[in-house]
Each structure stands twice: as structure tokens, then as C-alpha cells.
Protein backbone atom coordinates (compact mmCIF):
# COMPACT_ATOMS: atom_id res chain seq x y z
CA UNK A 1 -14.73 -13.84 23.62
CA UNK A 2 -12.57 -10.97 23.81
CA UNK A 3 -10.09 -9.99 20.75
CA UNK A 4 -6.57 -9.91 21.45
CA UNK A 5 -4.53 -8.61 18.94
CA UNK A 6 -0.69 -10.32 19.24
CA UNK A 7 0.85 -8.56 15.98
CA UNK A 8 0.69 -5.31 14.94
CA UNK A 9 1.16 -4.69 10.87
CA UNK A 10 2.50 -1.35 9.87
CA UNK A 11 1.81 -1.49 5.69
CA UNK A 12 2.73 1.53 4.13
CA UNK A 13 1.21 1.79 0.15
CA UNK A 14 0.93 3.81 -2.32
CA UNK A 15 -2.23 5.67 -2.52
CA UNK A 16 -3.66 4.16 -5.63
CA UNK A 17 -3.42 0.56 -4.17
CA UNK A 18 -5.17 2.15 -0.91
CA UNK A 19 -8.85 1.48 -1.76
CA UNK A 20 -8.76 -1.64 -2.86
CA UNK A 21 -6.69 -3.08 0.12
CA UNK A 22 -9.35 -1.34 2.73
CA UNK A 23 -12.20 -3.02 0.53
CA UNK A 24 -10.45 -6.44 0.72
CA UNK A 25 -9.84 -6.25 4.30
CA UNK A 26 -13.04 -5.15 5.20
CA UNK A 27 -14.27 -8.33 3.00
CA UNK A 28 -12.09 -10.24 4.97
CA UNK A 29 -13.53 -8.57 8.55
CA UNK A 30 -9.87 -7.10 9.47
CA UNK A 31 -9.91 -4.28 11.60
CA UNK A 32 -7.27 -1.42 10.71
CA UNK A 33 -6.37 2.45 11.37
CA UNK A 34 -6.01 4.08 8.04
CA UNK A 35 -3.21 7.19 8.04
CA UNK A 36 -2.25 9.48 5.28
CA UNK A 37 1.62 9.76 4.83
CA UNK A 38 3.98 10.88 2.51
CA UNK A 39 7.75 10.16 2.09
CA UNK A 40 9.67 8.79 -0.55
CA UNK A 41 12.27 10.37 -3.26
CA UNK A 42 9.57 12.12 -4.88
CA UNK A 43 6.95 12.71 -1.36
CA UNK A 44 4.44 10.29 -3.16
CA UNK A 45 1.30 10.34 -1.21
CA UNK A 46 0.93 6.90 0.34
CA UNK A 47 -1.41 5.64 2.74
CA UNK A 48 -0.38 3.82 6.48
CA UNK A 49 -2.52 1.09 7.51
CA UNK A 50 -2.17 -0.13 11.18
CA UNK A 51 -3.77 -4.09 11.96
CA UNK A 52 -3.76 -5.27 14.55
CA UNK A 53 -4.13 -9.49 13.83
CA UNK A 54 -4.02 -12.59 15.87
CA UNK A 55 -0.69 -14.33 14.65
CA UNK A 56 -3.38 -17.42 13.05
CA UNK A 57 -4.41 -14.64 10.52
CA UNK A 58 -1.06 -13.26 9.39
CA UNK A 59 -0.56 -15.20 6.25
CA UNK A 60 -3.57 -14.13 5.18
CA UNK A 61 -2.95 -10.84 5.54
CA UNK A 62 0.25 -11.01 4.04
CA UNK A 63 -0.93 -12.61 0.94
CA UNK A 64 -4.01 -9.93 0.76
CA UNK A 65 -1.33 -6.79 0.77
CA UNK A 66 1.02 -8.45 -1.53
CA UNK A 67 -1.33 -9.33 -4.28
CA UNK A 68 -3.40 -5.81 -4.05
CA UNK A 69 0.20 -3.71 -3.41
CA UNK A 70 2.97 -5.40 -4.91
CA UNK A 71 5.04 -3.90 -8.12
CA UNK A 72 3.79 -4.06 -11.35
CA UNK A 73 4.27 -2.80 -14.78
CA UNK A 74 2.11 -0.78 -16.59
CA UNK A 75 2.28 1.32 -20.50
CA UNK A 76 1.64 4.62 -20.01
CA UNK A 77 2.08 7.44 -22.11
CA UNK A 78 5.27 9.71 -22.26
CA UNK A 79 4.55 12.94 -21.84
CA UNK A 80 6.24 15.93 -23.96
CA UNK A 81 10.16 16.72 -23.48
CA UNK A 82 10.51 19.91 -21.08
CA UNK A 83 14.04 20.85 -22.48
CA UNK A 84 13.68 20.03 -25.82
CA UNK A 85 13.30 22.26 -28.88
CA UNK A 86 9.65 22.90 -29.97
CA UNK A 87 8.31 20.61 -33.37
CA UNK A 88 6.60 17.63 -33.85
CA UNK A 89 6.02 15.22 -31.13
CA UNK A 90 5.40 11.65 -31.41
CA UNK A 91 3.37 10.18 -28.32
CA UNK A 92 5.13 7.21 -27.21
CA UNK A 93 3.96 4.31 -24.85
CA UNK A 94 6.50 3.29 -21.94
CA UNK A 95 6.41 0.73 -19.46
CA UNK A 96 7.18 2.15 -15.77
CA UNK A 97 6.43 0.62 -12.28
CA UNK A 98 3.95 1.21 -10.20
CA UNK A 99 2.66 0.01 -6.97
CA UNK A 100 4.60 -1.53 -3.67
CA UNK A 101 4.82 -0.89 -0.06
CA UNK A 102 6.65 -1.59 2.70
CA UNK A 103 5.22 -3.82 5.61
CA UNK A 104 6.56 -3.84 9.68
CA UNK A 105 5.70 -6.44 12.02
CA UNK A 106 6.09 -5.97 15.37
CA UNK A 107 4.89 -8.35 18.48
CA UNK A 108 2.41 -7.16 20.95
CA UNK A 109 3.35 -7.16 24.66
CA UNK A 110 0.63 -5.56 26.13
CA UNK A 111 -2.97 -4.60 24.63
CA UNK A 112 -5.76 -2.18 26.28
CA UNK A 113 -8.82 -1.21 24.56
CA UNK A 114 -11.25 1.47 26.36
């Protein structure tokens, strides 16, 4: 039996969520292109991911991306005032947010592998 893809997946993540959604999909046997990218306010490096599913299997690729990629809040340590005057500085924990994507679908019409 020949695979026929019928949905391509276009996930764009941010790097740090990158190797554990390519261990998870490989888990799951899901075939995907891996691209480095950048963009963003700040040109964060993120990583593209193409799949390339069978429509049967997109739920469970959905849920995979959203649970390894989604937002979340983390404490993380402030780091030292640029533009303030020198003395004592008091390391304080902040919450910020981290992770999240952005995910395309788009039909396949036509499909040729050589």
C-alpha cells in the first residue's frame, strides 16, 4: 500500500519546543521536513515542520503539537537594569511566557513522490 498524504501541516515553533515535538512524532511514526526559520518581533529562532498526514491522523497530530508547543508560564530570573544607576541589586523571579506556534493546514490536490 502506497502512502498518500491528503493534508499538509505547516507548524511553525519555537526552537526550544523543537526537539521534543520531532521525538514525539517520530514515536508516533510521522514523517516530516524539519526547516530552520526565524521571524517574529524579536527574529526568535523557530523551527518549520512540514507533515504531510492522511486526514484519519490529524487529530492526533494536532493534539501532539499543542501539548509539546503550546504557551506556558515559567519563573525565571530578571536580569540586571541596563539604564539604571549602579548599587545593590536584588535578583528577582518573574513569570514570562514561553512556548507557542502557529499551525497551517492546507488540502492536498495532487501528490508525487520520486
Amino acid at each position: 500500500m502506497i502512502f498518500t498524504p491528503t493534508l499538509l501541516l505547516i507548524c511553525v515553533v519555537k526552537d526550544q519546543d523543537a526537539g521534543k515535538l520531532m521525538d514525539l512524532l517520530r514515536e508516533k511514526g510521522i514523517s516530516f521536513t524539519k526547516l530552520a526559520s526565524t521571524g517574529g518581533f524579536l527574529r526568535e529562532g523557530n523551527t518549520t515542520f512540514l507533515i504531510g498526514i492522511d486526514e484519519a491522523k490529524k487529530e492526533e497530530v494536532r493534539k501532539i503539537i499543542r501539548e509539546t508547543c503550546g504557551h506556558r508560564e515559567e519563573m525565571v530570573e530578571a536580569s540586571m537594569p541596563v539604564n539604571e544607576p549602579l548599587g545593590p541589586f536584588v535578583p528577582q523571579r518573574v513569570k514570562v511566557t514561553k512556548g507557542g506556534g502557529v499551525l497551517f493546514e492546507i488540502p492536498i490536490h495532487y501528490y508525487e513522490k520520486f
